[in-house]
Protein backbone atom coordinates (compact mmCIF):
# COMPACT_ATOMS: atom_id res chain seq x y z
CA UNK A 1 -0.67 23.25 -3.91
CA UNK A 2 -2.08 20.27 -4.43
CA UNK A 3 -5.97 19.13 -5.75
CA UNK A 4 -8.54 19.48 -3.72
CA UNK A 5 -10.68 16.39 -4.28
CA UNK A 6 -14.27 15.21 -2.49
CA UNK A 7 -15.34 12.00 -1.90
CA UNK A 8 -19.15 11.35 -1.52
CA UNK A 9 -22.22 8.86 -2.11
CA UNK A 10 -25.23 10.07 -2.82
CA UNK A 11 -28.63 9.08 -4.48
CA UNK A 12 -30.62 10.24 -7.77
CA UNK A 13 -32.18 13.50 -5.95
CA UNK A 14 -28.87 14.15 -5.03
CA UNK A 15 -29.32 12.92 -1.21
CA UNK A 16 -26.18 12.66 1.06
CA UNK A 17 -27.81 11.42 4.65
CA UNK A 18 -30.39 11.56 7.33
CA UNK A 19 -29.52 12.48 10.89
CA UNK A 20 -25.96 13.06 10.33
CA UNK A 21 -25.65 9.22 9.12
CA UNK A 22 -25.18 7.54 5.53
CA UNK A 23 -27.88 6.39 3.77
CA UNK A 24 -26.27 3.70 2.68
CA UNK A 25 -23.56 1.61 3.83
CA UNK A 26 -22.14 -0.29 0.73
CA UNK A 27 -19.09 -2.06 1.86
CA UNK A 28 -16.61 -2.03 -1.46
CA UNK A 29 -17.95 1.81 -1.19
CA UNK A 30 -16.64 2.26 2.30
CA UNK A 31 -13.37 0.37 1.01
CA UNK A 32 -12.99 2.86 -1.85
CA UNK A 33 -13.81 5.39 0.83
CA UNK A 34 -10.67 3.99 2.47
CA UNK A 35 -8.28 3.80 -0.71
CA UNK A 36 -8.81 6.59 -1.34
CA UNK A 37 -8.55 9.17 1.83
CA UNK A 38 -5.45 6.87 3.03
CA UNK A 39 -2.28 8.81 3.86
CA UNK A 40 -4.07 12.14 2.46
CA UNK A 41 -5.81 15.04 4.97
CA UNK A 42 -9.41 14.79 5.08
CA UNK A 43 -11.47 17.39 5.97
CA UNK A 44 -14.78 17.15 7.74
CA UNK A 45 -17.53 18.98 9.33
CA UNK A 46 -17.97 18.75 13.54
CA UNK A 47 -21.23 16.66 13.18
CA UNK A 48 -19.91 14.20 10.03
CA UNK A 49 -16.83 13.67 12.21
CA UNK A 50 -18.56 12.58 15.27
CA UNK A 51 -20.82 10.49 13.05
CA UNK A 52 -17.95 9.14 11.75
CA UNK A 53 -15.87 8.42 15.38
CA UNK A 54 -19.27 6.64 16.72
CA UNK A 55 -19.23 4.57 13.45
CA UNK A 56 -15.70 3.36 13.21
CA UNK A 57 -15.27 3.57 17.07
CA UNK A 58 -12.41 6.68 16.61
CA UNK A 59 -10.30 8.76 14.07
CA UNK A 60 -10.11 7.56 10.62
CA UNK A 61 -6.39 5.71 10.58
CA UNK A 62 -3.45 6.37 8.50
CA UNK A 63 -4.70 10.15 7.49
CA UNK A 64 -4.96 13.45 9.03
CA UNK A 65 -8.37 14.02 10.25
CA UNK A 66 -9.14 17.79 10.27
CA UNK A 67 -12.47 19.14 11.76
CA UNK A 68 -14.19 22.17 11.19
CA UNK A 69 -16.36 23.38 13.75
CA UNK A 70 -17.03 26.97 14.77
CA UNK A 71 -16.90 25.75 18.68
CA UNK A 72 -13.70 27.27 19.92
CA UNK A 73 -13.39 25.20 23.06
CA UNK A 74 -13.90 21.90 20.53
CA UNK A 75 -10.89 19.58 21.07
CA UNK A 76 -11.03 15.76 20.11
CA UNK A 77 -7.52 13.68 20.85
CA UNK A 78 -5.70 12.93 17.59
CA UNK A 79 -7.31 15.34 15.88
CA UNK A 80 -6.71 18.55 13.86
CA UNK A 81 -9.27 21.39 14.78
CA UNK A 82 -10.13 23.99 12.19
CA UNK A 83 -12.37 26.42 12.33
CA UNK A 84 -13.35 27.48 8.77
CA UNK A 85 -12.45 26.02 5.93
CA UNK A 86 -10.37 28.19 4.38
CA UNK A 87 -8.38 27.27 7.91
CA UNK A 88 -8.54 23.88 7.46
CA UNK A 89 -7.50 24.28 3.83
CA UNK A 90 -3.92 25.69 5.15
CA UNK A 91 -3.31 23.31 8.09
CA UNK A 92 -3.99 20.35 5.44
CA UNK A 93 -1.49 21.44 2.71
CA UNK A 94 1.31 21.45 5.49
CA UNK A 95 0.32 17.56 6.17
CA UNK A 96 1.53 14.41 4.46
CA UNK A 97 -0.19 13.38 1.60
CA UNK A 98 -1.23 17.44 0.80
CA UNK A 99 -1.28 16.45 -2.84
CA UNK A 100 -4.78 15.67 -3.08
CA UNK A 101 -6.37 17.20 0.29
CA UNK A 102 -9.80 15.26 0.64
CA UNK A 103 -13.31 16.72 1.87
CA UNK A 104 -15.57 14.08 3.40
CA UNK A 105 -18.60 16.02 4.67
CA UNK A 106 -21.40 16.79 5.37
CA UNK A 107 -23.68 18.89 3.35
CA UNK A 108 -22.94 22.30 4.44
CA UNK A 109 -18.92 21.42 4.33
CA UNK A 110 -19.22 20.53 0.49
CA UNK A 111 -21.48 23.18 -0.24
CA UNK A 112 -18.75 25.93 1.30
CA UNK A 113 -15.80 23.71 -0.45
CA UNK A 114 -17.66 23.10 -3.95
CA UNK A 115 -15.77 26.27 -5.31
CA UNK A 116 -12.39 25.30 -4.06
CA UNK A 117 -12.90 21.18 -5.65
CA UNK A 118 -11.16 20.21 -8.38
CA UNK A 119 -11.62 16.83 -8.18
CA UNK A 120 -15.42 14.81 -7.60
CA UNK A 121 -15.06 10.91 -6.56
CA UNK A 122 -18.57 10.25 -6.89
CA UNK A 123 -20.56 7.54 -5.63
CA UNK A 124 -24.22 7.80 -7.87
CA UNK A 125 -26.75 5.46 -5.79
CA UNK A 126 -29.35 4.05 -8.18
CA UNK A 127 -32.02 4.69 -5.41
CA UNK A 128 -33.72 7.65 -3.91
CA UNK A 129 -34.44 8.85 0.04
CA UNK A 130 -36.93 10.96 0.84
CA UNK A 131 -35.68 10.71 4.78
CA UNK A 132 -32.90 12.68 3.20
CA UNK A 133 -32.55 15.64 5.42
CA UNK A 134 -29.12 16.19 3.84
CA UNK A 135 -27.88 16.97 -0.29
CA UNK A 136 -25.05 17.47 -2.01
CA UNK A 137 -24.57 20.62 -3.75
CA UNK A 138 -25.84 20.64 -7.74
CA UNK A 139 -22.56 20.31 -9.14
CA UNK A 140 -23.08 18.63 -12.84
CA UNK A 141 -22.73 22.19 -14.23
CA UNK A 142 -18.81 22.51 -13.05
CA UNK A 143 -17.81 18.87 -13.28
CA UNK A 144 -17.62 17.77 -16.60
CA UNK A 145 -14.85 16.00 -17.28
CA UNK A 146 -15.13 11.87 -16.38
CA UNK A 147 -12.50 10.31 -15.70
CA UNK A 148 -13.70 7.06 -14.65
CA UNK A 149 -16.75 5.22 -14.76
CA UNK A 150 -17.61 1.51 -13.04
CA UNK A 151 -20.92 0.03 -12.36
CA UNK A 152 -21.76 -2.09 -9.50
CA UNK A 153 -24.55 -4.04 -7.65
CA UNK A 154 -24.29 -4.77 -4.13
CA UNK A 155 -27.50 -6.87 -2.70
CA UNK A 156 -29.81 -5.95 -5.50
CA UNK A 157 -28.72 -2.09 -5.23
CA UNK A 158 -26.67 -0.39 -8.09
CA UNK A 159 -24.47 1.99 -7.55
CA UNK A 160 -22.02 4.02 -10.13
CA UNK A 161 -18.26 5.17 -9.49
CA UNK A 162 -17.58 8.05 -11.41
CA UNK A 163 -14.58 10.47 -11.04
CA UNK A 164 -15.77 13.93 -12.06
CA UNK A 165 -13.02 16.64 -12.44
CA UNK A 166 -13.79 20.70 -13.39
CA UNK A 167 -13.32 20.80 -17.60
């Protein structure tokens, strides 16, 4: 099987979004977001999904986009419907691209997948948001091996890439 890898951008507390949106919206961060998901299976939540759909205006293109929702009637054209993880988990290592399976959210997705990740592609905000309803799991404990580091600045805010994978 291939890695299981997550992609996410969060700020110093550890904050992931607020009302099912990003806080942020960095745009060479949505590129990377891009790079790398492209031509893998991504895995998201119901609610980050929709987010997602209303944001880009439908399915992320060029990648499988599975969703995990616990709504058995839940159908969306074009898209994959899991519902649990460990569902989703099977249905994406039968895709293209199953060499690195990608989780993109939200909260309660990474939480359930943290276990499972072998790979972090981390996005560390220099910023903090206490409208934050929504955090990433603690995860510095089971990631210790960096891989990559670059620093940024993107209208006065810095931001860190750093690609975390389990020691």
């Amino acid at each position: 099987m291939g890695k299981i890898a997550a992609v996410v951008a969060i700020g110093r507390n550890r904050e992931l979004g607020n009302g099912n949106k990003l806080l942020w919206h960095i745009p060479d961060d949505l590129k990377r977001f891009k790079a790398l998901t492209k031509g893998h299976p991504i895995i998201m939540g119901r609610k980050t999904f929709e987010s997602i759909v209303g944001y880009v205006g439908g399915l992320l293109p060029d990648r499988i986009n599975i969703v995990v929702t616990r709504d058995q009637s839940y159908v969306y054209e074009g898209a994959v419907v899991a519902h649990s993880l460990e569902e989703a988990i099977e249905i994406a290592k039968g895709q293209p691209g199953a060499d690195e399976i990608h989780i993109g959210g939200g909260a309660e997705l990474y939480k359930q997948a943290l276990p499972l990740i072998d790979k972090l592609y981390l996005t560390l905000v220099d910023a903090e948001a206490p409208e934050a309803d929504a955090f990433f799991p603690e995860y510095a404990d089971q990631f210790t091996k960096k891989v990559f580091e670059e620093s940024h600045e993107w209208k006065g805010l810095k931001y860190t890439w750093i690609d975390l994978e389990r020691a």
